[in-house]
N, C-alpha and C. Protein backbone atom coordinates (compact mmCIF):
# COMPACT_ATOMS: atom_id res chain seq x y z
N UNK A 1 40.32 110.88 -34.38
CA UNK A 1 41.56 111.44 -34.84
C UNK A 1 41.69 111.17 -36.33
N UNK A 2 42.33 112.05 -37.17
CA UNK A 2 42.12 111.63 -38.45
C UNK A 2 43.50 110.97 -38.93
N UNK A 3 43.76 110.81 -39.86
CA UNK A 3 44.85 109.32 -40.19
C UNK A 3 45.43 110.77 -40.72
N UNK A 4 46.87 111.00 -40.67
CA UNK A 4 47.87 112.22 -41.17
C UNK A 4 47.62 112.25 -42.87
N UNK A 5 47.71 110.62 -42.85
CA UNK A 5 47.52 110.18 -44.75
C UNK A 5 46.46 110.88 -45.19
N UNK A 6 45.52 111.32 -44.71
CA UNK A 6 44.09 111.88 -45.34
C UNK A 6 44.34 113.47 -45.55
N UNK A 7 45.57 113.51 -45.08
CA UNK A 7 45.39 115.42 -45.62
C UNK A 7 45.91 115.60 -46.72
N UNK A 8 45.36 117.25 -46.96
CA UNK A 8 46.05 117.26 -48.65
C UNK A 8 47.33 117.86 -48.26
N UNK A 9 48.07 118.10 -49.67
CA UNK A 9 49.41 117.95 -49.77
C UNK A 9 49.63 119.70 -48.91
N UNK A 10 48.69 120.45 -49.05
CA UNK A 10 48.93 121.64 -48.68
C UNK A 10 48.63 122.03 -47.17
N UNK A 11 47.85 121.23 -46.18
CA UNK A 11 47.91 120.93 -44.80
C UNK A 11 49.34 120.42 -44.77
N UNK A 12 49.89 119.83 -45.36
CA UNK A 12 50.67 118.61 -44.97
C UNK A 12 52.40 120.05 -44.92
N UNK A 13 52.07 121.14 -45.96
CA UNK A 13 53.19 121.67 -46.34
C UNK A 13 52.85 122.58 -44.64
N UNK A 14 51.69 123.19 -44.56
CA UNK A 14 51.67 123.83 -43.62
C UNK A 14 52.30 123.63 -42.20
N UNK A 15 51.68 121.98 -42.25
CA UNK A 15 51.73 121.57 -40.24
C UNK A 15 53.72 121.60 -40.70
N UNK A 16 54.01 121.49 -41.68
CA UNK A 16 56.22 121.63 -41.46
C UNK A 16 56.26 122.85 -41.51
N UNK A 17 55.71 123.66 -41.93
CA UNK A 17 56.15 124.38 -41.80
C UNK A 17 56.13 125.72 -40.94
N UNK A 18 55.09 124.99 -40.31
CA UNK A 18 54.66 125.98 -38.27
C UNK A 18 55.95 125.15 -37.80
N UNK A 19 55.81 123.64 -37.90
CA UNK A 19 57.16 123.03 -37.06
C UNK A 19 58.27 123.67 -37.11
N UNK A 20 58.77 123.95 -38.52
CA UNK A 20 60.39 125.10 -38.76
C UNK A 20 59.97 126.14 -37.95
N UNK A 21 58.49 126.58 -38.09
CA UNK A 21 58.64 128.20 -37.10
C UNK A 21 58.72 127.77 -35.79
N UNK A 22 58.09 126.87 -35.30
CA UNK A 22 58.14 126.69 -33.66
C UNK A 22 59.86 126.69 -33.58
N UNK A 23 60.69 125.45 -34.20
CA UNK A 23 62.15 125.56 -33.72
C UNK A 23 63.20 126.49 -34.16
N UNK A 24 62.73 126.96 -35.12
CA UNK A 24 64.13 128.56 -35.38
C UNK A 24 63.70 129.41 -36.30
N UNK A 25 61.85 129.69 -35.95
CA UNK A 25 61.23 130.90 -36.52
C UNK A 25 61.47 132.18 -35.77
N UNK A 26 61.75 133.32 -36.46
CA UNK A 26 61.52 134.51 -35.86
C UNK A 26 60.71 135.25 -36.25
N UNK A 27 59.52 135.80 -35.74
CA UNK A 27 58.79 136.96 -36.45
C UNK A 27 59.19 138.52 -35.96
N UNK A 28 59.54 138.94 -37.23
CA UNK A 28 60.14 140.47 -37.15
C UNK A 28 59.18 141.36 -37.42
N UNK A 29 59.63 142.46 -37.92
CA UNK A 29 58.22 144.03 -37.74
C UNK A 29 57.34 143.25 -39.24
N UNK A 30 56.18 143.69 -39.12
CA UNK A 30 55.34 143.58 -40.65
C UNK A 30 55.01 142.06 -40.84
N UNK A 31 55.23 140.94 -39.88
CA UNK A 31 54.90 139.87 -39.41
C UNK A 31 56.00 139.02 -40.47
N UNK A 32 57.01 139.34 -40.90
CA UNK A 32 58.14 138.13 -42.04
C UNK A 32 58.75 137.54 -41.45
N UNK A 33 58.90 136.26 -41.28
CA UNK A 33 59.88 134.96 -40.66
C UNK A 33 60.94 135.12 -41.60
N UNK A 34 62.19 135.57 -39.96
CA UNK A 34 63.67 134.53 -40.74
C UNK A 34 63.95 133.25 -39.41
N UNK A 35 64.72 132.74 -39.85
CA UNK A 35 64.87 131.53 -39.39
C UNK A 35 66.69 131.51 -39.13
N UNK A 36 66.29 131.07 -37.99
CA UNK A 36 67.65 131.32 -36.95
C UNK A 36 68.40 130.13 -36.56
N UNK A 37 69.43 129.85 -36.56
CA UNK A 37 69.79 127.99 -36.46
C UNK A 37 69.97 127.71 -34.86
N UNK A 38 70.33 128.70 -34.13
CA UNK A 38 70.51 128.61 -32.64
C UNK A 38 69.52 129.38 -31.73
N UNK A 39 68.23 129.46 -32.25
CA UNK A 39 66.83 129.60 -31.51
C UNK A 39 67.17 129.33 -30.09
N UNK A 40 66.76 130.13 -29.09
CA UNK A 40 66.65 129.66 -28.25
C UNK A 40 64.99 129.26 -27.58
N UNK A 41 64.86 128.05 -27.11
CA UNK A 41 63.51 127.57 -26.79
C UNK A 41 63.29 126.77 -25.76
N UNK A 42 62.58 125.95 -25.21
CA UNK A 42 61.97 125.52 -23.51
C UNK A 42 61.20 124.48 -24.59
N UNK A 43 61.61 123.20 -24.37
CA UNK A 43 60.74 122.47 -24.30
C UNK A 43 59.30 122.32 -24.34
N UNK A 44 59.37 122.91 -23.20
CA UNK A 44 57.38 123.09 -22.66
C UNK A 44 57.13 124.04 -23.80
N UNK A 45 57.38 124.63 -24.39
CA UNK A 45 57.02 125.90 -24.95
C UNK A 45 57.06 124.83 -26.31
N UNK A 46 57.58 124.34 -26.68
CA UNK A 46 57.63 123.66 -27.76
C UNK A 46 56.54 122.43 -27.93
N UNK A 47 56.43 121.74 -26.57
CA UNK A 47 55.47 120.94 -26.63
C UNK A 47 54.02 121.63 -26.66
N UNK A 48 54.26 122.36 -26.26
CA UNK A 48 52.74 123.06 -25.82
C UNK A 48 52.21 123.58 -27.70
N UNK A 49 53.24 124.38 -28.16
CA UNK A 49 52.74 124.43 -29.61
C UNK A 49 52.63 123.70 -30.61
N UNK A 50 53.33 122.75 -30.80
CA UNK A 50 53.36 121.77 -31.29
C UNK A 50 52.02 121.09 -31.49
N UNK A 51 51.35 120.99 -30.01
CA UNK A 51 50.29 120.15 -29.04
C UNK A 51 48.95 120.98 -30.21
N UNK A 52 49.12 122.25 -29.86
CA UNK A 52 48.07 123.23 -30.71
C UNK A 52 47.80 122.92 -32.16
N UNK A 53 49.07 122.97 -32.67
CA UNK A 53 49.08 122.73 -33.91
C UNK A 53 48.61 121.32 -34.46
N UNK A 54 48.97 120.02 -33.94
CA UNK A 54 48.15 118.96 -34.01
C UNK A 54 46.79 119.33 -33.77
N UNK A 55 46.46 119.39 -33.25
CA UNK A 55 44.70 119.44 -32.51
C UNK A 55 44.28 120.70 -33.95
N UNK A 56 44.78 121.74 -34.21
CA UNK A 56 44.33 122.48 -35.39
C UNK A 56 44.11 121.61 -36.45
N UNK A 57 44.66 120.74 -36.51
CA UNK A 57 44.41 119.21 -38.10
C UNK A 57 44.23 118.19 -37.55
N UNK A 58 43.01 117.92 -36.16
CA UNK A 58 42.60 117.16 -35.97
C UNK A 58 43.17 116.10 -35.67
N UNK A 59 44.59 116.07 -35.08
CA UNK A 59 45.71 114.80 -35.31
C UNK A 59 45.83 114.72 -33.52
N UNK A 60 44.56 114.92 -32.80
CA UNK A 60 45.05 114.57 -31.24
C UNK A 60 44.05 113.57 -31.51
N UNK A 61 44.87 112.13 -30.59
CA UNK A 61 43.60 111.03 -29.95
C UNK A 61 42.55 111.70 -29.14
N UNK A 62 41.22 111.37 -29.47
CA UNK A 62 40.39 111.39 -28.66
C UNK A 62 39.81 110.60 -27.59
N UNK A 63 40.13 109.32 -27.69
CA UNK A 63 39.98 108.26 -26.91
C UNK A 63 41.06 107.91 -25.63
N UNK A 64 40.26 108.06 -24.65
CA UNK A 64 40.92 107.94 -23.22
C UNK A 64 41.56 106.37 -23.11
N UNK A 65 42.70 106.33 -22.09
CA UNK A 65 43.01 104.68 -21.69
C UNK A 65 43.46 104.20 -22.75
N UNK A 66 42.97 102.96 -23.59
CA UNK A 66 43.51 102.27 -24.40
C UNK A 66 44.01 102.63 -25.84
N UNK A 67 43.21 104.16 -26.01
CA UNK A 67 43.62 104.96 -27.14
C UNK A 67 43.40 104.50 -28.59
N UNK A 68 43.69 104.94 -29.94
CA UNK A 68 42.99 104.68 -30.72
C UNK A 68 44.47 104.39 -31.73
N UNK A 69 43.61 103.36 -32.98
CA UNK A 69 44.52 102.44 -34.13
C UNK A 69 45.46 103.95 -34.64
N UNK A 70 46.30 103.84 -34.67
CA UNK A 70 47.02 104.71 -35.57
C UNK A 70 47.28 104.44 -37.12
N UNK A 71 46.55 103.11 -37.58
CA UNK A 71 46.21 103.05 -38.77
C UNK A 71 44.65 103.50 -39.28
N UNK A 72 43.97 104.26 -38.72
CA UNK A 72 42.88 104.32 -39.17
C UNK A 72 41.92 103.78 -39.14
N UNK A 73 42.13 102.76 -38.63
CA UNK A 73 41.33 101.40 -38.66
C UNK A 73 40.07 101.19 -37.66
């Protein structure tokens, strides 16, 4: 898993800013996000993308059971 600290500043703008789209993104015609304050959303649906989006920047543990340093270490 890689340490969050190791990305550059422009991963870092990205993974917030899928997060704003997962909780009150809308995509309209011609693919443009507005952003809605009373989204409606499911949990699961949230975890599940969320889940994607980690694993896209390498930020899921790979290690079963006792799991791995979250300092890097």
């Amino acid at each position: 898993m890689k340490n969050p600290a190791d990305l550059t500043h422009e991963q870092l703008v990205e993974i917030v800013t899928r997060f704003v789209r997962i909780f009150y993104g809308t995509e309209g015609p011609g693919g443009h996000w507005t952003y809605v304050a009373d989204k409606q959303w499911r949990g699961g649906d949230v975890r599940d993308e969320a889940a994607l989006l980690l694993e896209r920047f390498g930020l899921v543990p790979q290690v079963k059971g006792g799991g791995e340093r979250m300092d890097g270490q």
